[in-house]
C-alpha atoms as a PDB file:
ATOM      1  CA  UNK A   1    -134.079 -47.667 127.122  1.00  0.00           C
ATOM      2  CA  UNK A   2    -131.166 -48.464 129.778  1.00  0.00           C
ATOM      3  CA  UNK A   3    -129.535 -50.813 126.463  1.00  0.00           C
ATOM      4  CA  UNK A   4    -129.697 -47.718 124.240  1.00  0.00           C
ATOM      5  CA  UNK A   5    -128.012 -45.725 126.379  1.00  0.00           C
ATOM      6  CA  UNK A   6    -125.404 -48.103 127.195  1.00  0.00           C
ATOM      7  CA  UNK A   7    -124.586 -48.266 123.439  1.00  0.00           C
ATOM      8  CA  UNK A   8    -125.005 -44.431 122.671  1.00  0.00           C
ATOM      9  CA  UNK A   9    -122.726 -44.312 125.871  1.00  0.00           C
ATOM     10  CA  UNK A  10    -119.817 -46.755 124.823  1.00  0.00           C
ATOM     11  CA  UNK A  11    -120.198 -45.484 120.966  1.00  0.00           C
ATOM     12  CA  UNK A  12    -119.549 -41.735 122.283  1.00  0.00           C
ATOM     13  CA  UNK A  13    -116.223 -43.313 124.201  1.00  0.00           C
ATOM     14  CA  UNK A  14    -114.645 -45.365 121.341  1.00  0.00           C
ATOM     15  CA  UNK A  15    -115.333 -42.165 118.811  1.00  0.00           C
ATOM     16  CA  UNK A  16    -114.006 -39.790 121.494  1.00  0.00           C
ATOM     17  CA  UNK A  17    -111.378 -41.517 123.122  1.00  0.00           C
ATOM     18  CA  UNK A  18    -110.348 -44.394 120.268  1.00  0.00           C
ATOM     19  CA  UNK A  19    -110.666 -46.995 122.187  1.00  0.00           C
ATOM     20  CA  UNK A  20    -113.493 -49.637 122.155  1.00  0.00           C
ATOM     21  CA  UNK A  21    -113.954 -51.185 126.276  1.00  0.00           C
ATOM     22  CA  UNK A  22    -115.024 -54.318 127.059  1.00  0.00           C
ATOM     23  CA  UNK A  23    -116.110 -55.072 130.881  1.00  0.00           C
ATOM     24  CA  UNK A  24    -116.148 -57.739 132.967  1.00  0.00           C
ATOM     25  CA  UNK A  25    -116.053 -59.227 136.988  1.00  0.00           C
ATOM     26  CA  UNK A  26    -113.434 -62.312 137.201  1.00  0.00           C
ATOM     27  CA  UNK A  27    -112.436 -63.958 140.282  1.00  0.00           C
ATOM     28  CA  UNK A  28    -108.963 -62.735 141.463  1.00  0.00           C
ATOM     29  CA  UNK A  29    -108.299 -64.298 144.696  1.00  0.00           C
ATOM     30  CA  UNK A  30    -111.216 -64.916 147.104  1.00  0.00           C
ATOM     31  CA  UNK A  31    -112.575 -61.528 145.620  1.00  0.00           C
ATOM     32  CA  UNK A  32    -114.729 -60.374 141.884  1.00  0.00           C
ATOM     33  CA  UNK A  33    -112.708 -57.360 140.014  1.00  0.00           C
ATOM     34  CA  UNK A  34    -112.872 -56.020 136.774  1.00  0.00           C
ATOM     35  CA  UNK A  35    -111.392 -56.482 134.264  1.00  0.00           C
ATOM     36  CA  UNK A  36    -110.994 -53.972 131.162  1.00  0.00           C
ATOM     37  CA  UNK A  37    -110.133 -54.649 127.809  1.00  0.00           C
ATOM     38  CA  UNK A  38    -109.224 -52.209 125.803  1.00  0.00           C
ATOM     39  CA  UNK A  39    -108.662 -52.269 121.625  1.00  0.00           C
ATOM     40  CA  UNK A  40    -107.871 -49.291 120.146  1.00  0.00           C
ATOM     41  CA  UNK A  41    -109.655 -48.496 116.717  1.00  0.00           C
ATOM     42  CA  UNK A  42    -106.769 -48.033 115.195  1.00  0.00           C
ATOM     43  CA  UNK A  43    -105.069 -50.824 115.730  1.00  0.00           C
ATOM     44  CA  UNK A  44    -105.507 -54.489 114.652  1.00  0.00           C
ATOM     45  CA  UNK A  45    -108.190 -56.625 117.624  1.00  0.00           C
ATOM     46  CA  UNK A  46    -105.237 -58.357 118.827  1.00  0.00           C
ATOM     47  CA  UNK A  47    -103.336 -55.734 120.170  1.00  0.00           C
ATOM     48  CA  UNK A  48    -104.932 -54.796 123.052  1.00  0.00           C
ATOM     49  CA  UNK A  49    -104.727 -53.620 126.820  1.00  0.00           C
ATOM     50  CA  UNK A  50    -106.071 -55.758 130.025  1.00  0.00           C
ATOM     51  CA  UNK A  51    -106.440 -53.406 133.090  1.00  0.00           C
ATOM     52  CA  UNK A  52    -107.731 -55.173 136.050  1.00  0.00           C
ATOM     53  CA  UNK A  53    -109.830 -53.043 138.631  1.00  0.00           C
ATOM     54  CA  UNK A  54    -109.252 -53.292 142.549  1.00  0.00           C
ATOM     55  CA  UNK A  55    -110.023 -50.799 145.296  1.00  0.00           C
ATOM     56  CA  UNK A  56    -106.419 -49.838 145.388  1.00  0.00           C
ATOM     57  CA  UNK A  57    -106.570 -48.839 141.323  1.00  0.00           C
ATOM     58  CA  UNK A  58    -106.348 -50.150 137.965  1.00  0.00           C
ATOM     59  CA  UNK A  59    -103.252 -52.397 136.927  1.00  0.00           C
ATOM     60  CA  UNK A  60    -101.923 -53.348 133.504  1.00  0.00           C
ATOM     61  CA  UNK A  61    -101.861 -56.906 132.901  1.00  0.00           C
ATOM     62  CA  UNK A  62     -99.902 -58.534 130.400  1.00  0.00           C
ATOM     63  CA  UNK A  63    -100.791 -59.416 126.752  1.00  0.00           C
ATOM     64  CA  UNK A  64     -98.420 -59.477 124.055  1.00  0.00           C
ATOM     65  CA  UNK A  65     -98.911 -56.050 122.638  1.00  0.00           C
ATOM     66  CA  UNK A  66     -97.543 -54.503 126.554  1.00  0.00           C
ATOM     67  CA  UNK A  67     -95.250 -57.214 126.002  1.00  0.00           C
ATOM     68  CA  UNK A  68     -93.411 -54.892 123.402  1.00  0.00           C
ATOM     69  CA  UNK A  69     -94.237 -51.703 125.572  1.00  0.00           C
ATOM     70  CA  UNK A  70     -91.712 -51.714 128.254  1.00  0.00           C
ATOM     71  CA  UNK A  71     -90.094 -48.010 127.831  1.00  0.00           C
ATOM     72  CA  UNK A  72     -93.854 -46.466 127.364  1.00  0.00           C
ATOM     73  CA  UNK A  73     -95.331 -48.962 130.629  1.00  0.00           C
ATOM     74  CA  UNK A  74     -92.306 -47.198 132.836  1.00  0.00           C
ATOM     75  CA  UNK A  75     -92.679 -43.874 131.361  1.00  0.00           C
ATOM     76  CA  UNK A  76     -96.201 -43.221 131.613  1.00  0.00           C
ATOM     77  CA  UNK A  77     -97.310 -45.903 134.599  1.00  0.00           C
ATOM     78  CA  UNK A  78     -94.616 -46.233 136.560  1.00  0.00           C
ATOM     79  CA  UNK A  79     -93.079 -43.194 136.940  1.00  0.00           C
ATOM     80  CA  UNK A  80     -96.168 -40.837 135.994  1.00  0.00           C
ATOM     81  CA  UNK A  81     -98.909 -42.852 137.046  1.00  0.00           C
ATOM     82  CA  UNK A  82    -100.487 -42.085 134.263  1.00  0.00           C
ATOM     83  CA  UNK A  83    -103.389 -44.607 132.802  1.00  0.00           C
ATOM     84  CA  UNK A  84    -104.651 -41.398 130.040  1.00  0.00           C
ATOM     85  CA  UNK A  85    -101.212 -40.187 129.078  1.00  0.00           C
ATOM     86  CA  UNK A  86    -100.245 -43.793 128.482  1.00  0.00           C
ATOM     87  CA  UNK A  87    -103.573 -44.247 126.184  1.00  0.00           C
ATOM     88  CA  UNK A  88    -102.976 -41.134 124.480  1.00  0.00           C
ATOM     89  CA  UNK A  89     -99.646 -41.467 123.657  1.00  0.00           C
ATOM     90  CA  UNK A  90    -100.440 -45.109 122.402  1.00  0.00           C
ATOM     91  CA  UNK A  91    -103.229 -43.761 120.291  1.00  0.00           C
ATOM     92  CA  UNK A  92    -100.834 -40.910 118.996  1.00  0.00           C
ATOM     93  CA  UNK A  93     -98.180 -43.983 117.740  1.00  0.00           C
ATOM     94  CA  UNK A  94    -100.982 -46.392 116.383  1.00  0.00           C
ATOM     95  CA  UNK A  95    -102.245 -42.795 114.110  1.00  0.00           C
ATOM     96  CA  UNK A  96     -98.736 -41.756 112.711  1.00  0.00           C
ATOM     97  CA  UNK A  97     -98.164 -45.415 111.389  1.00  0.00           C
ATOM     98  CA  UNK A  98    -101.514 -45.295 109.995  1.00  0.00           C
ATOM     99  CA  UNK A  99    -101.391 -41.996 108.534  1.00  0.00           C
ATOM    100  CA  UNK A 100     -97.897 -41.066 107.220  1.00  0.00           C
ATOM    101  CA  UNK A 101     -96.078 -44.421 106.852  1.00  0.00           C
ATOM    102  CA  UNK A 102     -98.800 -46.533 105.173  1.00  0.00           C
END
């Protein structure tokens, strides 16, 4: 029962939020954290976003799609401090290519 609801749970959050999230603990230091990968569904599997998890937050690490990010990384997480504006407005981009200049 506890599987099922993990995948009813993580289907609801890629359908509501357009992201699929993939978990895991990796050694960072002398200490576990998690890591979080993120892939939108609209976007091709290798562009995706690596948050690592601490006490003090969440973090963007680098791959090379936030490579390419720069202006959107300072807009949205280091001025706002803004993880869901910064997801949203990524999703927003990855739609209008998708949907008016295919």
């Amino acid at each position: 029962l506890f599987r099922e609801k993990v995948k009813e749970f993580r289907t609801a959050v890629r359908d509501l939020f357009g992201y699929t999230i993939e978990m895991e603990a990796v050694k960072e230091g002398s200490s576990l954290v998690m890591r979080y990968r993120l892939v939108s569904t609209l976007s091709p599997s290798t562009q995706d976003l690596v948050f690592l998890g601490s006490a003090d937050g969440l973090r963007l690490i680098e791959t090379p799609w936030s490579q390419s990010l720069g202006r959107e990384i300072d807009t949205f997480l280091v001025k706002c401090h803004c993880i869901p504006a910064f997801t949203a407005y990524l999703t927003g981009q990855l739609f209008e290519g998708q949907t008016f200049h295919a």
